[in-house]
Protein backbone atom coordinates (compact mmCIF):
# COMPACT_ATOMS: atom_id res chain seq x y z
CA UNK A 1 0.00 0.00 0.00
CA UNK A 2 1.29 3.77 -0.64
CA UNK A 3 1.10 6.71 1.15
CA UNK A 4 -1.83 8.88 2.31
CA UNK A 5 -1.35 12.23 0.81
CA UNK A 6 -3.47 15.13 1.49
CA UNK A 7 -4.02 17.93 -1.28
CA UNK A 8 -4.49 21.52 -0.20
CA UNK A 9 -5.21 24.22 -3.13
CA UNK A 10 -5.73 27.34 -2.74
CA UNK A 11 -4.08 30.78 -4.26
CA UNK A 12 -1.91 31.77 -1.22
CA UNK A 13 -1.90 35.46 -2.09
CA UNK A 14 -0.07 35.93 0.23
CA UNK A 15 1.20 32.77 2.52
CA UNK A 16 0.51 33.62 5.95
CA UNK A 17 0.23 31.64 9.23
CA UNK A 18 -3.13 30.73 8.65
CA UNK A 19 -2.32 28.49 5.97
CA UNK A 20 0.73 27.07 8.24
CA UNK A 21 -1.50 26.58 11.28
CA UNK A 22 -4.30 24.18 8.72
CA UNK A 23 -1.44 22.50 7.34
CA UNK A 24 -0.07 21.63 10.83
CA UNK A 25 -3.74 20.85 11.69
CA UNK A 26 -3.61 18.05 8.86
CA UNK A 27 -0.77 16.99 9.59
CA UNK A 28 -1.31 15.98 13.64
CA UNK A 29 -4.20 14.64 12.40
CA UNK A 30 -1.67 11.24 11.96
CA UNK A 31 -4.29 10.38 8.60
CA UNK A 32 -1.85 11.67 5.85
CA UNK A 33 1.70 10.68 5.85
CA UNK A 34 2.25 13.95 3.57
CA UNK A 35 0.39 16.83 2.42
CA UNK A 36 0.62 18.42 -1.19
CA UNK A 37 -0.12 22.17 -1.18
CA UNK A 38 -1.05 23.04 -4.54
CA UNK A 39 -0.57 26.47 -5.62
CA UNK A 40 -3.55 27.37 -8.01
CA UNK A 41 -2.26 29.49 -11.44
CA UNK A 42 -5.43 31.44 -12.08
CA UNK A 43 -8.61 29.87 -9.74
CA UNK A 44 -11.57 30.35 -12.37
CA UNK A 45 -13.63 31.06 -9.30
CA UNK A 46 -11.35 34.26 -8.55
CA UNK A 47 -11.13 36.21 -11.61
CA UNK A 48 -12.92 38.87 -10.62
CA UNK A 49 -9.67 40.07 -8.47
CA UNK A 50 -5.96 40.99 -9.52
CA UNK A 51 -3.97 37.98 -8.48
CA UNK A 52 -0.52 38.25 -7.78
CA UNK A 53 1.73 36.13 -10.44
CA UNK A 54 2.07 32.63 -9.79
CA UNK A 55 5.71 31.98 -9.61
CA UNK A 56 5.78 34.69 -6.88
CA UNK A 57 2.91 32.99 -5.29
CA UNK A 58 4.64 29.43 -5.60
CA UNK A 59 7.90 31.10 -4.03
CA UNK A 60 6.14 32.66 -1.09
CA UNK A 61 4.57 29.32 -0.50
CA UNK A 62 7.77 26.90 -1.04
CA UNK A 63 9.50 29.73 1.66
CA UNK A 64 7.18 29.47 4.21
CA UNK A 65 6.97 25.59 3.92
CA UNK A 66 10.19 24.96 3.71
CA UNK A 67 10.85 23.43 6.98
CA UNK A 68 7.98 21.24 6.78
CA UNK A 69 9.59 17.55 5.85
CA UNK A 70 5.82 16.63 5.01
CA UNK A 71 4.65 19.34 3.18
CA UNK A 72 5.33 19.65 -0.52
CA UNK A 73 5.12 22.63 -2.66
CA UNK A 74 3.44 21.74 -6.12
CA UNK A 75 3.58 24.15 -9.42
CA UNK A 76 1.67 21.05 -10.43
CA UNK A 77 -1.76 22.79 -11.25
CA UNK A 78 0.56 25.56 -13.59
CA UNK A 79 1.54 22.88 -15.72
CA UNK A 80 -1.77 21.34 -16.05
CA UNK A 81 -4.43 22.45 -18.90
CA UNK A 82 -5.84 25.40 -18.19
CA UNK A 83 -8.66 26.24 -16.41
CA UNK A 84 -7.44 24.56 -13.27
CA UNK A 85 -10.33 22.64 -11.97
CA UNK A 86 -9.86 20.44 -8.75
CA UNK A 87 -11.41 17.54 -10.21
CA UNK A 88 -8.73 17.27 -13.15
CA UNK A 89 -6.08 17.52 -10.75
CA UNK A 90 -7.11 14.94 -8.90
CA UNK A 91 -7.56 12.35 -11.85
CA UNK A 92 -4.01 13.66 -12.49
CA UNK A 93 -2.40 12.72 -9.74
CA UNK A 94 -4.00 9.35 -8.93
CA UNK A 95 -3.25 8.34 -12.48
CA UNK A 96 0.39 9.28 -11.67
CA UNK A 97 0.19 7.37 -7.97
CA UNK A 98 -2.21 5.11 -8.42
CA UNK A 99 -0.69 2.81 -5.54
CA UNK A 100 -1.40 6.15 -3.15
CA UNK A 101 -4.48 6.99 -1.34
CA UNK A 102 -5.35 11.11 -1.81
CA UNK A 103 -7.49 13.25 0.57
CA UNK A 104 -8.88 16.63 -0.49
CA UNK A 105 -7.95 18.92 2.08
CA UNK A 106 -9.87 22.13 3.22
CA UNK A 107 -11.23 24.62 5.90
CA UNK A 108 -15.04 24.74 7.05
CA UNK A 109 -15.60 27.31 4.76
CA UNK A 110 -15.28 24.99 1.66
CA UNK A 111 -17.06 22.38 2.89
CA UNK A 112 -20.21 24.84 3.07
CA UNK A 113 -19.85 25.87 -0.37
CA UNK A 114 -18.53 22.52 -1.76
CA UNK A 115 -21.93 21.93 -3.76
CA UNK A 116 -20.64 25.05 -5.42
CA UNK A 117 -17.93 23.22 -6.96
CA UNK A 118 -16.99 21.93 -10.43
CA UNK A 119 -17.73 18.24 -10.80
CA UNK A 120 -18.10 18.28 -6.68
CA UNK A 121 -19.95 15.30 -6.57
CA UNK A 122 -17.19 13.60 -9.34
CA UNK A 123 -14.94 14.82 -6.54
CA UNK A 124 -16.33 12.82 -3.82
CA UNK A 125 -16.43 9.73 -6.04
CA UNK A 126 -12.81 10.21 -6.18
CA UNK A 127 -11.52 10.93 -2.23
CA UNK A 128 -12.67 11.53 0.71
CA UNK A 129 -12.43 15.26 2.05
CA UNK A 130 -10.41 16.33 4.97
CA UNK A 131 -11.71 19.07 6.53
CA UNK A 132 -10.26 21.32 9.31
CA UNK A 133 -13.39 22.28 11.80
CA UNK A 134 -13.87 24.84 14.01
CA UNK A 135 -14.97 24.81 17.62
CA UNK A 136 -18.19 25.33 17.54
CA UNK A 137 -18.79 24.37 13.33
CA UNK A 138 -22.53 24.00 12.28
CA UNK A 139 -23.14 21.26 9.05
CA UNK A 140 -26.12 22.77 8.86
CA UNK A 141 -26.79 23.10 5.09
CA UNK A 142 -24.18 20.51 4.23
CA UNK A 143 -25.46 17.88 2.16
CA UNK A 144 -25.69 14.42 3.99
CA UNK A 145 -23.78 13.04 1.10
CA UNK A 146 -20.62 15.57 1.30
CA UNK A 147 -20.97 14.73 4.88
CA UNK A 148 -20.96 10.93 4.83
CA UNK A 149 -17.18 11.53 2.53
CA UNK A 150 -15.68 13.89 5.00
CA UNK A 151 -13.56 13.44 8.53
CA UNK A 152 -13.18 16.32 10.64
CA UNK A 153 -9.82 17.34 12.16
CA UNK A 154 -9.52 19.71 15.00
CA UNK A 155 -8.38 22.95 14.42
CA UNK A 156 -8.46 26.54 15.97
CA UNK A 157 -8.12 28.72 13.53
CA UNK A 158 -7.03 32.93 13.41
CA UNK A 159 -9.51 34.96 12.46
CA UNK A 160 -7.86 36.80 9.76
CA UNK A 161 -8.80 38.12 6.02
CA UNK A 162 -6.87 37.54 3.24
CA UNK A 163 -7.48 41.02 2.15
CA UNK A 164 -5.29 42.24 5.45
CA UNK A 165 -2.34 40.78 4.21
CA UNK A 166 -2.85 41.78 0.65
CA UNK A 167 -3.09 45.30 2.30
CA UNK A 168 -0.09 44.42 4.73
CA UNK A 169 -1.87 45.23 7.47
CA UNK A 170 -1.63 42.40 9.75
CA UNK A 171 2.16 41.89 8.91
CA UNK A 172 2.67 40.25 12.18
CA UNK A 173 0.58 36.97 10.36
CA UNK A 174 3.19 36.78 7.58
CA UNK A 175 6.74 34.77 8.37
CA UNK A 176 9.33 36.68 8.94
CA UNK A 177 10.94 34.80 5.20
CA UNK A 178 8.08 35.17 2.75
CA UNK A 179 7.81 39.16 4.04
CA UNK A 180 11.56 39.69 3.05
CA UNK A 181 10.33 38.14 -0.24
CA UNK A 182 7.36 40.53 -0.52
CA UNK A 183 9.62 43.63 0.27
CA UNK A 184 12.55 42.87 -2.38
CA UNK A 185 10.35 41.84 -4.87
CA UNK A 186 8.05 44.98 -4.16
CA UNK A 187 4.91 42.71 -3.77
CA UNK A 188 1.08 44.34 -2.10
CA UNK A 189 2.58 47.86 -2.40
């Protein structure tokens, strides 16, 4: 039998601790022996916003994962036809493993809008979802099928926006590395 390997998309724009604290989370959940955090290239669900580049994205995540031995940095959905749906990655990768076993990784607030999602039931057929709860998380409004695919893994999260760190606002949420990488490379200004 292979591995257990989580998957974690998302657009990291920018990295902050947030995303470190979920992917610790996952990880001391002891289900996944690693965890794949895929950088997305242009999320067709987020093109109404400026997006910073990808490779500046991808470097701001490999940074601030670097000392993670079980979390791997993937340009994977970059090289990937284009638009990046979660589905196709998926089929990717398990065609490329197929002796692994792959988890779809995500907060609470993903899970509530998973019906939202291309090919989300294709999805399910596919893996099981890992999702990081919140004390105190209501399902209500979840369907009983996304529910039936998903464990729960605890997880306190920080309340924080994406939009701050865009902004630089709450710089104190950004490692110390990946804001040395915003500042020479003139990122959020």
């Amino acid at each position: 039998m292979g591995k257990r390997i989580g998957i974690l998309g998302g657009t990291f724009d920018p990295v902050h601790y947030g995303h470190i604290e979920i992917v610790e989370s996952f990880l001391r959940s002891n289900l996944l022996d690693e965890i794949h955090i895929l950088v997305a290239p242009d999320p067709p669900h987020k093109l109404s916003r400026t997006i910073t580049p990808f490779r500046h994205r991808f470097e701001m995540a490999r940074i601030a994962f670097s000392d993670y031995l079980d979390a791997i940095v993937s340009d994977l959905e970059d090289r990937l036809p284009k638009p990046s749906y979660t589905v196709q990655t998926i089929e990717y990768i398990m065609q490329q493993y197929p002796d692994d076993i792959f988890y779809l990784c995500m907060g609470e607030d993903n899970i509530q809008i998973f019906d939202d999602w291309h090919k989300s039931r294709e999805i399910l057929d596919l893996v099981t979802l890992i999702v990081a709860e919140r004390p105190g998380f209501d399902s209500t409004g979840v369907s009983p099928e996304i529910l039936e695919r998903t464990i729960f893994v605890d997880h306190e999260p920080v309340d924080m926006s994406s939009s701050d760190f865009r902004n630089l606002e709450r710089k104190e949420m950004i490692p110390e590395k990946v804001l040395e990488y915003i500042h020479t490379h003139q990122l959020y200004l």
